[in-house]
C-alpha atoms as a PDB file:
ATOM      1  CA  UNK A   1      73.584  89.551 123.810  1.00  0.00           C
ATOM      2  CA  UNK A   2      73.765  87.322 120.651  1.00  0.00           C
ATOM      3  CA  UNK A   3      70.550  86.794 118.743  1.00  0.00           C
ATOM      4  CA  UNK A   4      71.500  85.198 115.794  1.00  0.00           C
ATOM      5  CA  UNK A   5      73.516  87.874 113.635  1.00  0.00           C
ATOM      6  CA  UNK A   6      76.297  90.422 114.364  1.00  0.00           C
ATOM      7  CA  UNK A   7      75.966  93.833 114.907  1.00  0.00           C
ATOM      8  CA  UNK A   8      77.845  96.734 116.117  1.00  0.00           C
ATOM      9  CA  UNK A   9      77.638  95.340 119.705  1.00  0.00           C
ATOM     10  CA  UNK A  10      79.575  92.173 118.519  1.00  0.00           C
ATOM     11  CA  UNK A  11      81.637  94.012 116.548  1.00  0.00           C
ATOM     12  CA  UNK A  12      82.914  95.841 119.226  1.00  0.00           C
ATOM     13  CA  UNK A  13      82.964  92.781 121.739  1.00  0.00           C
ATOM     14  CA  UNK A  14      85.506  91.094 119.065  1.00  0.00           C
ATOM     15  CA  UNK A  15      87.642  93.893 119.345  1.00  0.00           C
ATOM     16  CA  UNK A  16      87.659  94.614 123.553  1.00  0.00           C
ATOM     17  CA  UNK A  17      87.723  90.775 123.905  1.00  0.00           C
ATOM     18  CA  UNK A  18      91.322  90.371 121.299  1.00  0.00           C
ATOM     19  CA  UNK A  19      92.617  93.891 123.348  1.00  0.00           C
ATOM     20  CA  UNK A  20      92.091  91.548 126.521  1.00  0.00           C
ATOM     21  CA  UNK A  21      93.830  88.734 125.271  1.00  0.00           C
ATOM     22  CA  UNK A  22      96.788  91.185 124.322  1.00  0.00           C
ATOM     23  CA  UNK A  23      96.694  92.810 127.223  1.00  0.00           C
ATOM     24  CA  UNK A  24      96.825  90.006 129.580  1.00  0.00           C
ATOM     25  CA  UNK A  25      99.542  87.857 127.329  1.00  0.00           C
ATOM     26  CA  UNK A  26     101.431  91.785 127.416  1.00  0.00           C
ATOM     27  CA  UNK A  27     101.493  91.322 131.232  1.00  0.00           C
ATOM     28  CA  UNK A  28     101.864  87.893 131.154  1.00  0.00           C
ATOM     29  CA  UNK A  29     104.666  87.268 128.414  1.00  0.00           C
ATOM     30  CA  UNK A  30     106.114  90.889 127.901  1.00  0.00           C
ATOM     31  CA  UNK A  31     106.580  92.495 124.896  1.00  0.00           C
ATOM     32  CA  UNK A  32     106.947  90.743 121.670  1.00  0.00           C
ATOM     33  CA  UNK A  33     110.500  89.991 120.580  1.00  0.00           C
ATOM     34  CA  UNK A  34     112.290  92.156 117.518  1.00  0.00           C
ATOM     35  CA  UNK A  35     112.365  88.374 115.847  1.00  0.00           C
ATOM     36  CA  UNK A  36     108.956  87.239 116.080  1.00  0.00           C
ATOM     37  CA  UNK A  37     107.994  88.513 112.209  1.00  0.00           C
ATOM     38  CA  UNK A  38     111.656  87.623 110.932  1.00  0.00           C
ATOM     39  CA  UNK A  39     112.329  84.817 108.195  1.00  0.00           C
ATOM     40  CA  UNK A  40     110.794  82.041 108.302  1.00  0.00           C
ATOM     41  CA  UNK A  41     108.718  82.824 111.050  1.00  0.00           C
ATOM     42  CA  UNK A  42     106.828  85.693 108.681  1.00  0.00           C
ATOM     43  CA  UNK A  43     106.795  83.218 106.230  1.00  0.00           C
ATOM     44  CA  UNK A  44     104.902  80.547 108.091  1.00  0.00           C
ATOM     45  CA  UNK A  45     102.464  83.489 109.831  1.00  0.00           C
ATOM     46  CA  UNK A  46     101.843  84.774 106.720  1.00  0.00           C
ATOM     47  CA  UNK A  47     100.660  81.879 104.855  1.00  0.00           C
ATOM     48  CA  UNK A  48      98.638  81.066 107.622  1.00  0.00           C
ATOM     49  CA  UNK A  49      96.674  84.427 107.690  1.00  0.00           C
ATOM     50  CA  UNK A  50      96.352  83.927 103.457  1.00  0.00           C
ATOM     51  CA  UNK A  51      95.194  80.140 103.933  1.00  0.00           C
ATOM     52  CA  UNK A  52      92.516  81.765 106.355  1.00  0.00           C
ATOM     53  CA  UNK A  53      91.588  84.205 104.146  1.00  0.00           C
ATOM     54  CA  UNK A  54      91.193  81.521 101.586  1.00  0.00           C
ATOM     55  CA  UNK A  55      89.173  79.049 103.714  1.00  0.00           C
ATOM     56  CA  UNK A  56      86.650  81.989 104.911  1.00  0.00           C
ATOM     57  CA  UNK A  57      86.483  82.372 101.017  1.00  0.00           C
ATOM     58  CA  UNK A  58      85.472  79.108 100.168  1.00  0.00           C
ATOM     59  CA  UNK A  59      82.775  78.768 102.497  1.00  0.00           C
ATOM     60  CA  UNK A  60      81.508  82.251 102.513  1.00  0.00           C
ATOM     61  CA  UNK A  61      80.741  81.053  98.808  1.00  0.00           C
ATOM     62  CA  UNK A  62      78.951  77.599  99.697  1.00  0.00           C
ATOM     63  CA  UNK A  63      77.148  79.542 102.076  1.00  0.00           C
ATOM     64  CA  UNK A  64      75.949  82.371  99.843  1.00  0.00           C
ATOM     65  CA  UNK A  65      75.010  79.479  97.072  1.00  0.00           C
ATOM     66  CA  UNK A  66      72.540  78.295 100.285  1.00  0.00           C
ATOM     67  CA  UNK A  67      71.200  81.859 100.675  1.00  0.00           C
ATOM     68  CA  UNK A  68      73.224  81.572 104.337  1.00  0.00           C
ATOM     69  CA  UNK A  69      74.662  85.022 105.776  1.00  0.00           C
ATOM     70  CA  UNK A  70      76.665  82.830 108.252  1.00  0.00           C
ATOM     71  CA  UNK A  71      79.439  83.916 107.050  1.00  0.00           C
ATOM     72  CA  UNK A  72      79.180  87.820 106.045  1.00  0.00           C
ATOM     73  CA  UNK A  73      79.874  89.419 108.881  1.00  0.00           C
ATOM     74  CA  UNK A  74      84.026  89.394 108.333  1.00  0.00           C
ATOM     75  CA  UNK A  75      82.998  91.366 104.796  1.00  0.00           C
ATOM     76  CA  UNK A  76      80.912  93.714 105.920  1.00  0.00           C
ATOM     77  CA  UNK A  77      80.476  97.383 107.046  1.00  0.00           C
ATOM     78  CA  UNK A  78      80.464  96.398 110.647  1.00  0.00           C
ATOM     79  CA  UNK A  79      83.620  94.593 111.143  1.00  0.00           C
ATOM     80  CA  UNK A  80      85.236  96.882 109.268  1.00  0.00           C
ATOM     81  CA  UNK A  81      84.310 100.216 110.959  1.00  0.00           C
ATOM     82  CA  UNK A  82      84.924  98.219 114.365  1.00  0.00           C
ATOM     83  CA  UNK A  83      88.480  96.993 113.233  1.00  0.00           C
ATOM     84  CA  UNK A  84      89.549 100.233 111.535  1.00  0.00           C
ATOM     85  CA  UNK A  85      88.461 101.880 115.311  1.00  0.00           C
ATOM     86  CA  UNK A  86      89.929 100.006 117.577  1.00  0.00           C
ATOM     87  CA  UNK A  87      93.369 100.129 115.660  1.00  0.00           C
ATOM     88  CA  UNK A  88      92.697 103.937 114.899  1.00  0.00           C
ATOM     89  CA  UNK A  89      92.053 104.363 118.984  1.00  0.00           C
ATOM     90  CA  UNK A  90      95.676 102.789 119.729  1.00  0.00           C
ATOM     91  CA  UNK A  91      97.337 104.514 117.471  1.00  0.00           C
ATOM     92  CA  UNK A  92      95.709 107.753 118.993  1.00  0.00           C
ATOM     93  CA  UNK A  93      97.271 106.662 122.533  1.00  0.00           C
ATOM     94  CA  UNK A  94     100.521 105.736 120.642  1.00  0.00           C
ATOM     95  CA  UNK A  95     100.699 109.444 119.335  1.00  0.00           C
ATOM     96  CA  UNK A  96      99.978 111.019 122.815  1.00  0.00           C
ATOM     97  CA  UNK A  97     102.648 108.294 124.974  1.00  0.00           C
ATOM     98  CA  UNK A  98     106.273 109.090 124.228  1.00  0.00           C
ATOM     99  CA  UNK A  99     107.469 105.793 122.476  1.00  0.00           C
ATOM    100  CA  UNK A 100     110.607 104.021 123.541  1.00  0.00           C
ATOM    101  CA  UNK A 101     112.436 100.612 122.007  1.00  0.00           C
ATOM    102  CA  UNK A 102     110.993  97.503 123.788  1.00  0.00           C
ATOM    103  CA  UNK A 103     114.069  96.755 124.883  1.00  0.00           C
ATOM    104  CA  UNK A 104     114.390 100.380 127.271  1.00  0.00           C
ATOM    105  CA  UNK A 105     111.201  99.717 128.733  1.00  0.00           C
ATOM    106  CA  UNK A 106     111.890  95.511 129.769  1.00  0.00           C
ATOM    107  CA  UNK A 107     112.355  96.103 133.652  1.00  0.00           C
ATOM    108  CA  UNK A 108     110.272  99.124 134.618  1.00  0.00           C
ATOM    109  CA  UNK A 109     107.543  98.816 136.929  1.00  0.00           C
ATOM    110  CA  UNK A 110     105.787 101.830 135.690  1.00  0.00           C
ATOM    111  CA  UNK A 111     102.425 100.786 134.241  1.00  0.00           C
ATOM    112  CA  UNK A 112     102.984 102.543 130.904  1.00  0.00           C
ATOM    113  CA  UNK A 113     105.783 100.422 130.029  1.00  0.00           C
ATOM    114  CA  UNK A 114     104.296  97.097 132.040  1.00  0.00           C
ATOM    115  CA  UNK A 115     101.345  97.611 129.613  1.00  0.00           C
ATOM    116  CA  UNK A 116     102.980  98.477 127.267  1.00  0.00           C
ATOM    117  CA  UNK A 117     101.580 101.890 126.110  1.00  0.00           C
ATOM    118  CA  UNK A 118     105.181 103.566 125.953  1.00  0.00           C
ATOM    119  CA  UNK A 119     106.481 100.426 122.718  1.00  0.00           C
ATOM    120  CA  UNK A 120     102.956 100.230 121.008  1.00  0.00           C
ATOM    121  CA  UNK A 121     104.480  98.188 117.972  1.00  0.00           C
ATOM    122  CA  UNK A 122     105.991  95.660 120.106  1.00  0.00           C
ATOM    123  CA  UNK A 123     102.663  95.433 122.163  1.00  0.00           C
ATOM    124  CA  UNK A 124     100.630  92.221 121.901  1.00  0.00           C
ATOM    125  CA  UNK A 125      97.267  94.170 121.779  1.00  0.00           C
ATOM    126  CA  UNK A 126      98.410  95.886 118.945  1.00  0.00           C
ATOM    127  CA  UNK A 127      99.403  92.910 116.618  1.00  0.00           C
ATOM    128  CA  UNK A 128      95.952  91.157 117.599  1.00  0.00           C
ATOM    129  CA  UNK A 129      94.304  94.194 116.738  1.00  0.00           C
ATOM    130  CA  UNK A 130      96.361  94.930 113.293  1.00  0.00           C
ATOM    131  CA  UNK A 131      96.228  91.138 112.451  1.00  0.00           C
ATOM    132  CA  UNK A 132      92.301  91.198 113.093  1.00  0.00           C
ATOM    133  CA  UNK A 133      92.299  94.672 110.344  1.00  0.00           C
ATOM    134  CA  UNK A 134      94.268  92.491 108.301  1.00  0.00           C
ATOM    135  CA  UNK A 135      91.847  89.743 108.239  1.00  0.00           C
ATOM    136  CA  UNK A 136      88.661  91.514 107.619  1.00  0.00           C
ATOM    137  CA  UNK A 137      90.258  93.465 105.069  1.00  0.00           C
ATOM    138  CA  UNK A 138      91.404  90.257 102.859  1.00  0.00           C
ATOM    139  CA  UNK A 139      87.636  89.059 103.250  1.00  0.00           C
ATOM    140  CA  UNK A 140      86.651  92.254 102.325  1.00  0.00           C
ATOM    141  CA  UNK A 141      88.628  91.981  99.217  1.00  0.00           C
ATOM    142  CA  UNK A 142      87.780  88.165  98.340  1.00  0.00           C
ATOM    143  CA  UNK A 143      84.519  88.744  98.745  1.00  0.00           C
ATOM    144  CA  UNK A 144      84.494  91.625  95.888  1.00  0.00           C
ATOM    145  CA  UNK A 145      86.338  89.455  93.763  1.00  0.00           C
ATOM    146  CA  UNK A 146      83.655  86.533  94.364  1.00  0.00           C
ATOM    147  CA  UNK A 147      81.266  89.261  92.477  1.00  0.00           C
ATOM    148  CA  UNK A 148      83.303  91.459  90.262  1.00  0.00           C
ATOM    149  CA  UNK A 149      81.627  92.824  87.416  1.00  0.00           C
ATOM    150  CA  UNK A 150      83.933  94.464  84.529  1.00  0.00           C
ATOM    151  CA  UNK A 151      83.070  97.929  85.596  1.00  0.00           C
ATOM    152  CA  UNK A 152      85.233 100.827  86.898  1.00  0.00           C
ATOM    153  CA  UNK A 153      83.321 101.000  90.430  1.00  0.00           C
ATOM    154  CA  UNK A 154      84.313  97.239  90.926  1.00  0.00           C
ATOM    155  CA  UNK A 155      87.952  97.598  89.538  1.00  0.00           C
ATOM    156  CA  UNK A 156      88.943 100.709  91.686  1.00  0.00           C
ATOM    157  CA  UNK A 157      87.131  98.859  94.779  1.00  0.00           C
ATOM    158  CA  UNK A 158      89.411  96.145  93.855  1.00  0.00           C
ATOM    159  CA  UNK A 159      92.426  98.079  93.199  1.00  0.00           C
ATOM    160  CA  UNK A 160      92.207 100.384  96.225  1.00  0.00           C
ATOM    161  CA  UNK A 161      91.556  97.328  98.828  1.00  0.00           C
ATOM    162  CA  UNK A 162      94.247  94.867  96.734  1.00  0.00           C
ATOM    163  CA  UNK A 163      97.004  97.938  97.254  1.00  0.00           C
ATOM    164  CA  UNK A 164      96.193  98.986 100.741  1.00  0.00           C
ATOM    165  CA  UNK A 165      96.021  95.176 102.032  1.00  0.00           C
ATOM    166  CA  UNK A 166      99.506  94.644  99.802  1.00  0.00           C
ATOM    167  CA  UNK A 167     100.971  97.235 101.754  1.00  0.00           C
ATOM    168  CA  UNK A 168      99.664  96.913 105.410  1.00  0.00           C
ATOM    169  CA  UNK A 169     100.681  93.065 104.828  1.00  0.00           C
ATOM    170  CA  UNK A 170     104.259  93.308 103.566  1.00  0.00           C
ATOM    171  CA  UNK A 171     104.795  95.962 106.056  1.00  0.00           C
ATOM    172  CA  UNK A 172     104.236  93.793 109.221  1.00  0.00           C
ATOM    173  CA  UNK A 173     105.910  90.581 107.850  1.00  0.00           C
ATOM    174  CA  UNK A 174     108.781  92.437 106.723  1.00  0.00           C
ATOM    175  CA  UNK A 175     109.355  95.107 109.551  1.00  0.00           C
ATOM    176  CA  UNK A 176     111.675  92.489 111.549  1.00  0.00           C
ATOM    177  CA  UNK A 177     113.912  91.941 108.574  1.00  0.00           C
ATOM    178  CA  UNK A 178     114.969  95.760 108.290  1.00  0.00           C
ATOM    179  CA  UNK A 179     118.559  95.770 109.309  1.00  0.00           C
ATOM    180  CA  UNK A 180     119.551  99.505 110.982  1.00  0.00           C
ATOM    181  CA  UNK A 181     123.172 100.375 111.282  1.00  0.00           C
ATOM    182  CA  UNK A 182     124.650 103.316 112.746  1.00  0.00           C
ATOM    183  CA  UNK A 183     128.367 104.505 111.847  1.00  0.00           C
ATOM    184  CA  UNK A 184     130.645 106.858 113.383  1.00  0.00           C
ATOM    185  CA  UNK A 185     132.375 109.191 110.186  1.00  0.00           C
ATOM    186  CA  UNK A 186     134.252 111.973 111.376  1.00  0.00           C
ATOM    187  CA  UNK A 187     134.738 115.253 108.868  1.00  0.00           C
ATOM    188  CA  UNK A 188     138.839 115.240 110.274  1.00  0.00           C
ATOM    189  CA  UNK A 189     139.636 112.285 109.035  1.00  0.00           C
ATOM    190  CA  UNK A 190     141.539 110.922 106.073  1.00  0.00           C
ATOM    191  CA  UNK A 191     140.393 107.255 106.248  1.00  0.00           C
ATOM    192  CA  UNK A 192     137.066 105.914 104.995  1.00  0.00           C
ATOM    193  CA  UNK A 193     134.164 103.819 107.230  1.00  0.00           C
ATOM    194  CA  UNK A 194     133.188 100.713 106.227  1.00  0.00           C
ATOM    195  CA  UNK A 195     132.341  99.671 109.722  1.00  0.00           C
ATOM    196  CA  UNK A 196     128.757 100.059 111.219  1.00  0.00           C
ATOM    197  CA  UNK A 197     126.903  99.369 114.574  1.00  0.00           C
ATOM    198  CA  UNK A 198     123.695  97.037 114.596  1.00  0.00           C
ATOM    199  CA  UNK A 199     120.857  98.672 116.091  1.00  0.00           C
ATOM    200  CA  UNK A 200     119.315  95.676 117.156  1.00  0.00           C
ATOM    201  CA  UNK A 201     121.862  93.298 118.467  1.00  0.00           C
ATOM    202  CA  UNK A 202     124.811  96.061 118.606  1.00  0.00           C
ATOM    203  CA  UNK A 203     127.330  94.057 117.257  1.00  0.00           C
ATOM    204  CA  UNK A 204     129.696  95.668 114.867  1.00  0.00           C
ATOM    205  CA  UNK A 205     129.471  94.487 111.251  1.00  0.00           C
ATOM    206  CA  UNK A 206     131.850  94.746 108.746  1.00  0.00           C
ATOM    207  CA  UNK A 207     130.432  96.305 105.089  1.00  0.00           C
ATOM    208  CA  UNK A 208     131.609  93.899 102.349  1.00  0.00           C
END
């Protein structure tokens, strides 16, 4: 199938190829634990995915300076449109499968919650997937900034692409440090609540 360059055919080979992977290690492994993305671990994975993003940089540069498209694929139309798909076709199942913690669905045999379709966030496919959007989107971005030229085309380009892969960023590595407690105030009563119920390990926790 490969004759030297990338096209849409590759592009979408990348994506049913890191869908396979997830699914299999989804099977395999389970779903991915509430503390996979929590300090330091989404400190380490996300300098990783920068230092990547770097490295493609710096020889995406040496290899434009030698008139080489080797590689341009991770910048270009392609990968994006494929990337953007594939995550826009999971979230499409996520919004038509009723969604349940990981932690419900860890036992049941039914295949929506052995593949994980019924806890898409938790799902391995998913992170691949979003991790892969992530990717393409930074070398989307460096790659601009490689050429900017001080006009506003180039500035919003850069501004629209720096925000959105900001945001998509800090919202993964930060998702498993949210801290959800639920308390118990009754309208009857004369004395305040300072205690609260946590979500995630439900242990009771004292506000200071």
């Amino acid at each position: 199938m490969w004759q030297g360059r990338f096209g849409y055919r590759e592009g979408i080979f990348i994506i049913s190829g890191l869908a396979f992977v997830g699914l299999l290690l989804q099977v395999i492994a389970g779903p991915i634990l509430a503390t996979a993305f929590a300090y330091p671990f989404n400190l380490v994975g996300g300098s990783l995915l920068l230092a990547g993003i770097l490295f493609w940089g710096i020889f995406h540069r040496r290899a434009i300076r030698r008139n080489s498209a080797r590689f341009s694929f991770l910048s270009g139309h392609i990968a994006t449109l494929t990337s953007i798909g594939g995550l826009l076709l999971l979230a499409v199942i996520m919004g038509l499968t009723k969604q349940i913690p990981a932690e419900m669905g860890r036992g049941l045999q039914h295949p929506i919650h052995r593949l994980g379709l019924s806890s898409m966030l938790s799902a391995w496919y998913f992170l691949l997937l979003y991790l892969y959007l992530l990717f393409v989107l930074g070398c989307v971005t460096t790659d601009r900034l490689m050429r900017l030229k001080l006009n506003l085309r180039d500035g919003a380009f850069v501004m629209n692409h720096v925000g959105l892969f900001v945001a998509l960023f800090f919202g993964l590595m930060s998702s498993a440090d949210i801290r959800q407690y639920r308390m118990q105030v009754y309208s009857d009563s004369d004395y305040p609540e300072w205690r609260g119920i946590d979500q995630r390990t439900k242990k009771w926790w004292n506000s200071p």
